[in-house]
N, C-alpha and C. Protein backbone atom coordinates (compact mmCIF):
# COMPACT_ATOMS: atom_id res chain seq x y z
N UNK A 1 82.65 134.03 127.32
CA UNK A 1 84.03 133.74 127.61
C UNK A 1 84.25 132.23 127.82
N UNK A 2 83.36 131.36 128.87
CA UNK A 2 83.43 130.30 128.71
C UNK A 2 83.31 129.46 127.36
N UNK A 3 82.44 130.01 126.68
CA UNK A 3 82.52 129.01 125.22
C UNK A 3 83.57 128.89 124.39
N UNK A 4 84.17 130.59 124.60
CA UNK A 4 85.54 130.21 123.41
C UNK A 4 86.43 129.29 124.33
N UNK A 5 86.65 129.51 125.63
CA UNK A 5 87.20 128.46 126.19
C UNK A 5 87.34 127.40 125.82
N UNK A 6 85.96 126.65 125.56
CA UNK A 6 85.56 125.47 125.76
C UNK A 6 85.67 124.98 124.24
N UNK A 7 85.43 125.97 122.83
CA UNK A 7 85.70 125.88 121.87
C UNK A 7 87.32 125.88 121.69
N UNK A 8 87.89 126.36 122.32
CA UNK A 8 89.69 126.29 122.34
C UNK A 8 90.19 124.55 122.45
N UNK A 9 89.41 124.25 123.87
CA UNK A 9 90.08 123.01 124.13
C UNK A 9 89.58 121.62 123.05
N UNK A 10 88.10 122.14 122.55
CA UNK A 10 87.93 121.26 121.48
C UNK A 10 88.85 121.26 120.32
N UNK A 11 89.12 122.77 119.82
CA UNK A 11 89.62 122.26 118.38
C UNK A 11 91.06 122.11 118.88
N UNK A 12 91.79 122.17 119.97
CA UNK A 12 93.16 121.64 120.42
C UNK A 12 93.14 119.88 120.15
N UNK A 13 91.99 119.62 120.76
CA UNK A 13 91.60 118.25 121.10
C UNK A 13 91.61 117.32 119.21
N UNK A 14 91.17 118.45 118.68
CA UNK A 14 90.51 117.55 117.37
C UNK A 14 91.67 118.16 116.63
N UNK A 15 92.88 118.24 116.55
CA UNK A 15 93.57 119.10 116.20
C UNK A 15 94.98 117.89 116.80
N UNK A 16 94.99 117.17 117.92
CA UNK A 16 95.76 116.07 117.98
C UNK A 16 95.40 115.03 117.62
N UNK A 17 93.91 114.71 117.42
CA UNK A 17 93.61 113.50 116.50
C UNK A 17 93.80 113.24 115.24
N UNK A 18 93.77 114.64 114.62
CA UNK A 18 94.36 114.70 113.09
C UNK A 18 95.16 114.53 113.07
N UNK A 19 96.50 114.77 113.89
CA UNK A 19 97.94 114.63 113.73
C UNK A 19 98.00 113.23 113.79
N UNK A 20 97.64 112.83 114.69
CA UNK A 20 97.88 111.38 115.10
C UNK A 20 97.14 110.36 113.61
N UNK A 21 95.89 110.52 113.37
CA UNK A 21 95.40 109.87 112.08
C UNK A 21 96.34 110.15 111.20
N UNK A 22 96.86 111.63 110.25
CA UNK A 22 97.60 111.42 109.29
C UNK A 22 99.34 110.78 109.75
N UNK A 23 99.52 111.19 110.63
CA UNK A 23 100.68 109.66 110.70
C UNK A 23 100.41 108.28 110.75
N UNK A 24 99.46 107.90 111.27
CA UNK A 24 99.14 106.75 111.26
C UNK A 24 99.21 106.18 109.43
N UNK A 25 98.38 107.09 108.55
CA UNK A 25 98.27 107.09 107.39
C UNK A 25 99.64 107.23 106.50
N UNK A 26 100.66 108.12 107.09
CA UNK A 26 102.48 107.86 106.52
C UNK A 26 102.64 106.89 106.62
N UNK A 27 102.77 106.18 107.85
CA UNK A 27 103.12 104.64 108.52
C UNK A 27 103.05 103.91 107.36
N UNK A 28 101.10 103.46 107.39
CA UNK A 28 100.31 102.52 106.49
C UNK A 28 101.63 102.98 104.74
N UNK A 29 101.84 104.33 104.96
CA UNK A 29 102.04 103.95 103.32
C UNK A 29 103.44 103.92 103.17
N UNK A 30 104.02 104.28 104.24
CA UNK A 30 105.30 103.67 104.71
C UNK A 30 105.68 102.42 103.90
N UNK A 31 104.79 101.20 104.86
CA UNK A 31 104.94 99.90 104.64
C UNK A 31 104.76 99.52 103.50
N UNK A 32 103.95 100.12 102.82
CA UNK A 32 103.22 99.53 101.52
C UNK A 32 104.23 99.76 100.11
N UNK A 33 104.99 101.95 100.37
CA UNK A 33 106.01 101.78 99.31
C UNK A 33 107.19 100.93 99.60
N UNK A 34 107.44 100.79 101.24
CA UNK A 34 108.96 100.15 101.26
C UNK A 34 108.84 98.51 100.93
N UNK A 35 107.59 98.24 101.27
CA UNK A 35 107.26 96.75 100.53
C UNK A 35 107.75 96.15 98.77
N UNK A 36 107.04 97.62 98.36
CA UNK A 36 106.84 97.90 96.80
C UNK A 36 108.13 97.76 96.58
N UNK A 37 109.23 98.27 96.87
CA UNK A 37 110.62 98.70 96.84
C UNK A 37 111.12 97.07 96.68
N UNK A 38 111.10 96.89 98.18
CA UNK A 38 111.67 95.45 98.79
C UNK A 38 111.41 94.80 98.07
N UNK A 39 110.45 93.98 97.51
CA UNK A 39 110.02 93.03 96.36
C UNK A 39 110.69 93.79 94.79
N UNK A 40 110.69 94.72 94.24
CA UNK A 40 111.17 94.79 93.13
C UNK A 40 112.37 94.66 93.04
N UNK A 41 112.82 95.00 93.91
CA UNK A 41 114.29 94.27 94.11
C UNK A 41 114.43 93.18 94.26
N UNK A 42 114.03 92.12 94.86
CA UNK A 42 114.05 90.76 94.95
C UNK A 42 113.63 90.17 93.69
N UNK A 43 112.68 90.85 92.95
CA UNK A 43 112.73 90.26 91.52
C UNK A 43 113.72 90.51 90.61
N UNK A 44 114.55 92.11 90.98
CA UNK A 44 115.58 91.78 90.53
C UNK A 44 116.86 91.12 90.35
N UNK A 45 116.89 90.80 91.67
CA UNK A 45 118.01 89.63 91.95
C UNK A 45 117.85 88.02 91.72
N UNK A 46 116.53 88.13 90.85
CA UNK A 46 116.03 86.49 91.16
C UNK A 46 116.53 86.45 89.42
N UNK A 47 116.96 85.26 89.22
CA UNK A 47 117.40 84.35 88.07
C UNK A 47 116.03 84.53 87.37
N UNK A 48 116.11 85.20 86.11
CA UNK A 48 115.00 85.30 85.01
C UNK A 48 115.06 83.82 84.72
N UNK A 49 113.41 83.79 84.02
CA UNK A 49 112.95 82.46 84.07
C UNK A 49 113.19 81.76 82.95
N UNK A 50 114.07 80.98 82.06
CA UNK A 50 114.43 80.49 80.43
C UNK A 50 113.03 80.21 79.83
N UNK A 51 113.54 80.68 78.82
CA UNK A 51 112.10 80.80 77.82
C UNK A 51 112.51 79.43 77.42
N UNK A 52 111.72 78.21 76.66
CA UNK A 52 111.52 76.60 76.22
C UNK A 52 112.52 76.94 75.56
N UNK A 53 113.78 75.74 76.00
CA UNK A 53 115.17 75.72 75.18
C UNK A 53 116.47 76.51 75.35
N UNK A 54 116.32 77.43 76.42
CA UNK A 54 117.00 78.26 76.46
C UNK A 54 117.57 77.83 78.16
N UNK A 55 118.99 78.22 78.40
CA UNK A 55 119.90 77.55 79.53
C UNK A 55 119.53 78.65 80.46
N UNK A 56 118.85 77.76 81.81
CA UNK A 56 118.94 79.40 82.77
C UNK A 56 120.29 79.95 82.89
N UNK A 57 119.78 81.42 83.26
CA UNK A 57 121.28 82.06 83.83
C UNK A 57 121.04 82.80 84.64
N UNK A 58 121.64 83.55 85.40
CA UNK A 58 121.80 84.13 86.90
C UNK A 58 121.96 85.57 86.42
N UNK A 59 121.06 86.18 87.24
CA UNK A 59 121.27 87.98 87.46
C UNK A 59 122.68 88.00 87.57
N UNK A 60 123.27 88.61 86.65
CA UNK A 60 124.86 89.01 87.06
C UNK A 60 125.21 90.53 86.85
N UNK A 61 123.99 91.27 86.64
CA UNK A 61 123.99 93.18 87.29
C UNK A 61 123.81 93.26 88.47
N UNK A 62 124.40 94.05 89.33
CA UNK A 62 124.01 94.62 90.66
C UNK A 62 123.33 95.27 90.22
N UNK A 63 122.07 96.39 90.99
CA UNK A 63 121.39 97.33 90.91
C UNK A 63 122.13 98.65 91.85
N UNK A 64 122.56 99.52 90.86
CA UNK A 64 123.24 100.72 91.15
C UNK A 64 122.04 101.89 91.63
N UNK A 65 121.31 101.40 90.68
CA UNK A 65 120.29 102.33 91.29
C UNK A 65 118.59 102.10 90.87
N UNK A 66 117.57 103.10 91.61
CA UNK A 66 116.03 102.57 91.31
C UNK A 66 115.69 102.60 90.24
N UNK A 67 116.13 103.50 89.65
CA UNK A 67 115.61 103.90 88.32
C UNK A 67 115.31 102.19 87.14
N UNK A 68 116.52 101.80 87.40
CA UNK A 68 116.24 101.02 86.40
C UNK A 68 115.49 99.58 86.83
N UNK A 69 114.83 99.77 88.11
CA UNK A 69 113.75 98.95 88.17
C UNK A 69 112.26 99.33 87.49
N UNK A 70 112.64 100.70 87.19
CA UNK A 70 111.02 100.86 86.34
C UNK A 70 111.14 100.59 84.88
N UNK A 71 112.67 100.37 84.44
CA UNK A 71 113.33 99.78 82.74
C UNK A 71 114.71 98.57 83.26
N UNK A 72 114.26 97.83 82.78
CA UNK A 72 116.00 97.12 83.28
C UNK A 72 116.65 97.32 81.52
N UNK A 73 117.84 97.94 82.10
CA UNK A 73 118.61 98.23 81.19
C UNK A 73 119.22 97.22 80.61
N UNK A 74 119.57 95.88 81.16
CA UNK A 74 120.12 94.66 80.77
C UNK A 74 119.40 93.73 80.00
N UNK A 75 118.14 94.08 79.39
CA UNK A 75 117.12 92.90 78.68
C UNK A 75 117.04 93.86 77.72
N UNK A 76 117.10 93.20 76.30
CA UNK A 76 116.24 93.97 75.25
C UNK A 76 114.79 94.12 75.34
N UNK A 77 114.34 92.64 75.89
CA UNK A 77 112.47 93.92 75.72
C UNK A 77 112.59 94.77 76.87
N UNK A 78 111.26 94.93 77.33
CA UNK A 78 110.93 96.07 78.62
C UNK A 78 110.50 95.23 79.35
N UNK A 79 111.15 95.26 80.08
CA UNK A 79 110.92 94.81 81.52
C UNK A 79 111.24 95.77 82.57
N UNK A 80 110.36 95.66 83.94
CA UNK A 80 109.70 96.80 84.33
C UNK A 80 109.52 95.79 85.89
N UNK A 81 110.12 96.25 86.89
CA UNK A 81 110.24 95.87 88.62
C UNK A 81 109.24 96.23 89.03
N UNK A 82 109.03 97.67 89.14
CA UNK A 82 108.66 99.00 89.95
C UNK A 82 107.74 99.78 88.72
N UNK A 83 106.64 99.66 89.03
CA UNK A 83 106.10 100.84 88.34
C UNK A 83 105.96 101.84 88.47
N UNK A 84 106.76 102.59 89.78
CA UNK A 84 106.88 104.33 89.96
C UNK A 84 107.81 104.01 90.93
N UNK A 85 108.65 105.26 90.84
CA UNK A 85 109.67 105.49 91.92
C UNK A 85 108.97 106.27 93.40
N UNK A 86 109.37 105.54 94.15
CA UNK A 86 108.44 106.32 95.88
C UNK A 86 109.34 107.19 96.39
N UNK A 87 108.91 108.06 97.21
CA UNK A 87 109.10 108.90 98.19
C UNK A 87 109.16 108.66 99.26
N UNK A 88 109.46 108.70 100.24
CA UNK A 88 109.37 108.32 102.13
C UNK A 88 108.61 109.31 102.18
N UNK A 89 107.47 108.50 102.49
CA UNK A 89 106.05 109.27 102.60
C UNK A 89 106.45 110.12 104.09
N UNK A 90 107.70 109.57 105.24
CA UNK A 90 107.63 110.27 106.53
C UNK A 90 107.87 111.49 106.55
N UNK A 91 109.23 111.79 106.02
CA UNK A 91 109.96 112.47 105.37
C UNK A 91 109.68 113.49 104.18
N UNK A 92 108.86 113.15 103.24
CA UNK A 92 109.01 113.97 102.08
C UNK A 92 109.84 113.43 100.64
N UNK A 93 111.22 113.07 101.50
CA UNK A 93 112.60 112.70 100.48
C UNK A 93 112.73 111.16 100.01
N UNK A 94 113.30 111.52 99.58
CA UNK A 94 113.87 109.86 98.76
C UNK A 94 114.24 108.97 99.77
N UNK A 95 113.83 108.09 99.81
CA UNK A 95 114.54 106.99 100.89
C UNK A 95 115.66 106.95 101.27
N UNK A 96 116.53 106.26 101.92
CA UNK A 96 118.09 105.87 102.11
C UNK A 96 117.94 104.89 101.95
N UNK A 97 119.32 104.58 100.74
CA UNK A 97 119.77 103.43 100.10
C UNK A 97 120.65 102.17 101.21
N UNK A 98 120.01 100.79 100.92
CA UNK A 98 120.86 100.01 101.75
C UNK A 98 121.33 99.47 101.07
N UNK A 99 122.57 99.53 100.94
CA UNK A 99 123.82 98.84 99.72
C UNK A 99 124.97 97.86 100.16
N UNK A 100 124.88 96.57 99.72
CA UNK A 100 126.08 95.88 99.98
C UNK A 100 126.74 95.60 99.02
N UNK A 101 128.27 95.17 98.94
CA UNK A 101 129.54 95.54 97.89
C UNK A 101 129.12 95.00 97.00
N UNK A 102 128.69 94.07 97.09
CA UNK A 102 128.73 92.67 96.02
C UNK A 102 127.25 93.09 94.82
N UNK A 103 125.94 92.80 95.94
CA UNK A 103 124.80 92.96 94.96
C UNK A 103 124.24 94.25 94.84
N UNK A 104 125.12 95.57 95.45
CA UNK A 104 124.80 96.75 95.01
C UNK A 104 122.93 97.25 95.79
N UNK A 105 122.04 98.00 95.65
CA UNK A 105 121.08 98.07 96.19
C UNK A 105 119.95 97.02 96.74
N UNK A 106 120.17 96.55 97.88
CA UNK A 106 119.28 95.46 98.61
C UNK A 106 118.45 95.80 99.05
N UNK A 107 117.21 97.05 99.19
CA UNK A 107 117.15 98.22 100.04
C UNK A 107 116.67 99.12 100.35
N UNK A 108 115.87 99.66 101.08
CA UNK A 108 115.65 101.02 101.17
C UNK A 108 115.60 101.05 103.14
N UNK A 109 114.95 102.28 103.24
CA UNK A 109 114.72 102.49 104.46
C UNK A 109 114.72 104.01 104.52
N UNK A 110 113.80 105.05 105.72
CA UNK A 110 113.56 105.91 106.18
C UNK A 110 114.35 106.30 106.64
N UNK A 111 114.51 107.84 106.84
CA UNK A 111 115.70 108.65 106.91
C UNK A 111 115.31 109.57 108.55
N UNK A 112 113.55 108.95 108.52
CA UNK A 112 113.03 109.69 109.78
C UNK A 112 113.90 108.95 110.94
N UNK A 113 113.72 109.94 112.02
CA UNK A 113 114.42 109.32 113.47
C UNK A 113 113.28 109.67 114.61
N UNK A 114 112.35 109.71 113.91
CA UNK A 114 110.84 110.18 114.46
C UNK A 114 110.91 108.55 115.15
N UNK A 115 109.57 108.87 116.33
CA UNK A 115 109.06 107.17 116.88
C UNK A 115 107.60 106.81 115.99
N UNK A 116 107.95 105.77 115.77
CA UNK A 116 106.46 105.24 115.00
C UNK A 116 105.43 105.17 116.15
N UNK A 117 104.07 105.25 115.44
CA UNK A 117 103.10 105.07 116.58
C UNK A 117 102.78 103.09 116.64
N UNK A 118 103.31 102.80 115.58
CA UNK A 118 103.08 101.21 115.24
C UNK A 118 104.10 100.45 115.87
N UNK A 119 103.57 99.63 116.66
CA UNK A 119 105.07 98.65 117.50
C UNK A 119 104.31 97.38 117.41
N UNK A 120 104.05 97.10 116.85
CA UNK A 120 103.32 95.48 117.04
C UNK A 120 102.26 95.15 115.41
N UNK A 121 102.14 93.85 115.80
CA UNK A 121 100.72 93.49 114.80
C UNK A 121 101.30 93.82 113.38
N UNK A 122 102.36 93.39 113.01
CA UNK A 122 102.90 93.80 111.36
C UNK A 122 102.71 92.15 110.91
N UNK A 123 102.69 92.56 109.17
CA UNK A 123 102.24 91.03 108.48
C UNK A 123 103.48 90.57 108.74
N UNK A 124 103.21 89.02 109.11
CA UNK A 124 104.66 88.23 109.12
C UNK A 124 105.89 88.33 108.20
N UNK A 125 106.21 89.13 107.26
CA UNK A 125 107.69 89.28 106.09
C UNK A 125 107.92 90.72 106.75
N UNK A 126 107.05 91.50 108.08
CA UNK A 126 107.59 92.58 108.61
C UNK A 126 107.74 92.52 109.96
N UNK A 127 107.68 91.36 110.67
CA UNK A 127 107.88 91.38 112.25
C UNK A 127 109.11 91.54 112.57
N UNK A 128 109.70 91.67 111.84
CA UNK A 128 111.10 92.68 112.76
C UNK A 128 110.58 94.24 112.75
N UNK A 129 109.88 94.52 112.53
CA UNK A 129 109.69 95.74 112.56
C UNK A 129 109.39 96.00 113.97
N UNK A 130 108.49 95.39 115.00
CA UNK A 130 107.77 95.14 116.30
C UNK A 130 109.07 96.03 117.07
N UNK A 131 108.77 97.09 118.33
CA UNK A 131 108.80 97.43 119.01
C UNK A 131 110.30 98.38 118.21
N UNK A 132 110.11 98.42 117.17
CA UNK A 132 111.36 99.33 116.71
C UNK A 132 111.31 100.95 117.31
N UNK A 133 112.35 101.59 117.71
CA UNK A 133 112.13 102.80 118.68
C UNK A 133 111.95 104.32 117.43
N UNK A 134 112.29 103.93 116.33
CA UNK A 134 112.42 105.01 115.25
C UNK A 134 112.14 104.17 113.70
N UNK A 135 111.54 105.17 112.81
CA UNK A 135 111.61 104.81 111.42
C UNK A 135 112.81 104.19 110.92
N UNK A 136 113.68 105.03 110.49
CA UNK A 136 114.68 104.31 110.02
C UNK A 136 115.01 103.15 110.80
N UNK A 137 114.55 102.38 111.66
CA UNK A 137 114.80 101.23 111.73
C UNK A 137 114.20 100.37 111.03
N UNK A 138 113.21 100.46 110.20
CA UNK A 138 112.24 99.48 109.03
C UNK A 138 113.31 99.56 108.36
N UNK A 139 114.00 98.18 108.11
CA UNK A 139 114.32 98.27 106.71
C UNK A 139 113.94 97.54 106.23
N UNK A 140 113.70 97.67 104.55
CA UNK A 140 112.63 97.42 103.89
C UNK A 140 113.99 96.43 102.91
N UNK A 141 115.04 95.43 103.29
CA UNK A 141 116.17 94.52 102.84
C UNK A 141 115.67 93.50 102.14
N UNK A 142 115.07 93.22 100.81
CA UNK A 142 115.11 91.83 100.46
C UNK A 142 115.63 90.34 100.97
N UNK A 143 116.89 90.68 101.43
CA UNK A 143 117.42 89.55 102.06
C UNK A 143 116.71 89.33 103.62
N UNK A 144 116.22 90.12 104.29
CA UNK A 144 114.92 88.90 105.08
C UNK A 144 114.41 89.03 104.81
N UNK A 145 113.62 89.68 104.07
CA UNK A 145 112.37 88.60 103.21
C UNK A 145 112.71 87.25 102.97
N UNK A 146 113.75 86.98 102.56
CA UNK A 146 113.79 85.78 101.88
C UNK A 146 114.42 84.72 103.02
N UNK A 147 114.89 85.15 104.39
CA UNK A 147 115.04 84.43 105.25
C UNK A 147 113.91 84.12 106.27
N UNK A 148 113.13 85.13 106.17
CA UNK A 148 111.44 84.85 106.39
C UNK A 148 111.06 84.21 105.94
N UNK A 149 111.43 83.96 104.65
CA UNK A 149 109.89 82.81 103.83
C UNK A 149 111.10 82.06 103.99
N UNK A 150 112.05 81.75 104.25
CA UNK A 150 113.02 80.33 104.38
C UNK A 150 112.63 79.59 106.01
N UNK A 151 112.05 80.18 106.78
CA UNK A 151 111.67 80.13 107.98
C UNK A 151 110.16 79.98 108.61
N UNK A 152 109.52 79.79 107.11
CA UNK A 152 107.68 79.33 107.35
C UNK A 152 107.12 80.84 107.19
N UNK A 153 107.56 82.43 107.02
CA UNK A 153 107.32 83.49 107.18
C UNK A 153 106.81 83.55 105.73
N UNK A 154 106.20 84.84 105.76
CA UNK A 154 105.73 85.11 103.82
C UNK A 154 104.81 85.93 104.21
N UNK A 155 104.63 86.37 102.84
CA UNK A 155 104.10 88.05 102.50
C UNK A 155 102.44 87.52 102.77
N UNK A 156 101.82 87.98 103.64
CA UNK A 156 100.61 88.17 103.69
C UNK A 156 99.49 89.30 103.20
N UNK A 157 100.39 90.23 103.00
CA UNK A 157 99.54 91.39 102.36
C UNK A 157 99.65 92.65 103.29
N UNK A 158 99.48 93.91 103.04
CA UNK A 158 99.51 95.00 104.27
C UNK A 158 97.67 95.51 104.22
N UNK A 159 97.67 96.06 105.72
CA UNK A 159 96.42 96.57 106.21
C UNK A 159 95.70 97.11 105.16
N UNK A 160 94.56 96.85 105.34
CA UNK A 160 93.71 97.45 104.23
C UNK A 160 93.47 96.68 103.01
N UNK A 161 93.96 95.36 102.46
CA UNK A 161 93.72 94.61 101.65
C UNK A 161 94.81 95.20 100.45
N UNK A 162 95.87 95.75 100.95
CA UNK A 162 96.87 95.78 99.80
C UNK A 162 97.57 94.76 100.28
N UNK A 163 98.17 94.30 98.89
CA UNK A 163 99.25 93.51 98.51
C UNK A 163 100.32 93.84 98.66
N UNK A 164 100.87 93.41 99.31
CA UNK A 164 102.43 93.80 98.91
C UNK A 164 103.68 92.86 98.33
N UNK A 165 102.77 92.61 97.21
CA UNK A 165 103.72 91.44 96.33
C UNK A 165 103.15 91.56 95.34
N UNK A 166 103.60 91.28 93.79
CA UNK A 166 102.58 91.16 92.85
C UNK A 166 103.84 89.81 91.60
N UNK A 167 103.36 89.62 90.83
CA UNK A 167 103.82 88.14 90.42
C UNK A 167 105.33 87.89 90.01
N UNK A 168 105.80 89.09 89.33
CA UNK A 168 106.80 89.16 88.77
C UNK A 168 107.22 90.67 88.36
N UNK A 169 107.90 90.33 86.97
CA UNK A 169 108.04 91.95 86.51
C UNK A 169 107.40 92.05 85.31
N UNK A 170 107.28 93.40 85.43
CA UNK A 170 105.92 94.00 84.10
C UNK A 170 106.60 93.83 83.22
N UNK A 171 105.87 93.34 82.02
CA UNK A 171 106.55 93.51 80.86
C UNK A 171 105.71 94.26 80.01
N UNK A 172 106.06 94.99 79.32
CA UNK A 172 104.95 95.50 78.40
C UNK A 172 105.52 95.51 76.37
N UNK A 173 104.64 95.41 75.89
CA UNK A 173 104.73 95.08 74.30
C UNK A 173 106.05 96.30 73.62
């Protein structure tokens, strides 16, 4: 009788460490798709680069939606933001869209109202994230990013030796 006891309170015991590890592991990939997100958008809003001879010109599509960060519909070749559309790993579902009038999707963010177990120690282009009381408070906005790196801040990379930046947008033949 004592052992199943004692076998009860173990697998209770090892049974909250799992819970706690695979959130920890949403979190981590949390950051990493809403990163993924955040930057392909910022490449989409950034002024394509003039090929020799040719006059720059300015992104003048909003982004209505993700999809066409994995094709931009506005270039004849293929060009390519996002190489897969993410999930809110917290959740299950599609992210929530952060949209302003003008440039249309700036955006994402979590739909959880769960508490993160992470309140501190984020790479510098995510320290607003620090002591946030719920998920959906990450938002994953291009526009600080870019008031971060206007401010000595910049993408250092997320835990584990991912990147969370990569050079530009894919192009493929």
């Amino acid at each position: 009788m004592v052992a199943v006891v004692i076998i009860g309170i173990m697998a209770g015991a090892a049974s909250q460490s799992w819970r706690t590890i695979m959130k920890r592991d949403r979190e981590e990939e949390l950051l990493f798709r809403g990163t993924q997100i955040r930057d392909a958008i910022a490449r989409w809003n950034k002024p394509p680069k003039p090929l020799p001879g040719q006059v720059p010109r300015q992104q003048t599509h909003k982004l209505n939606d993700l999809k066409d960060l994995l094709q931009d519909p506005n270039t004849p070749e293929t060009v390519r933001y996002l190489r897969r559309l993410y999930t809110d790993p917290i959740t299950g579902k599609d992210f929530d869209l952060i949209v302003d009038p003008v440039k249309g999707i700036v955006g994402v963010k979590s739909s959880s109202e769960d508490p993160p177990l992470k309140r501190d120690n984020f790479p510098d282009d995510l320290k607003a994230f620090a002591n946030k009381d719920k998920y959906s408070d990450w938002t994953f906005d291009y526009r600080l990013k870019a008031t971060s790196a206007a401010t000595g801040g910049g993408v250092t990379g997320l835990p584990g030796g991912t990147s969370g930046t990569s050079g530009g947008a894919f192009r493929s033949p």
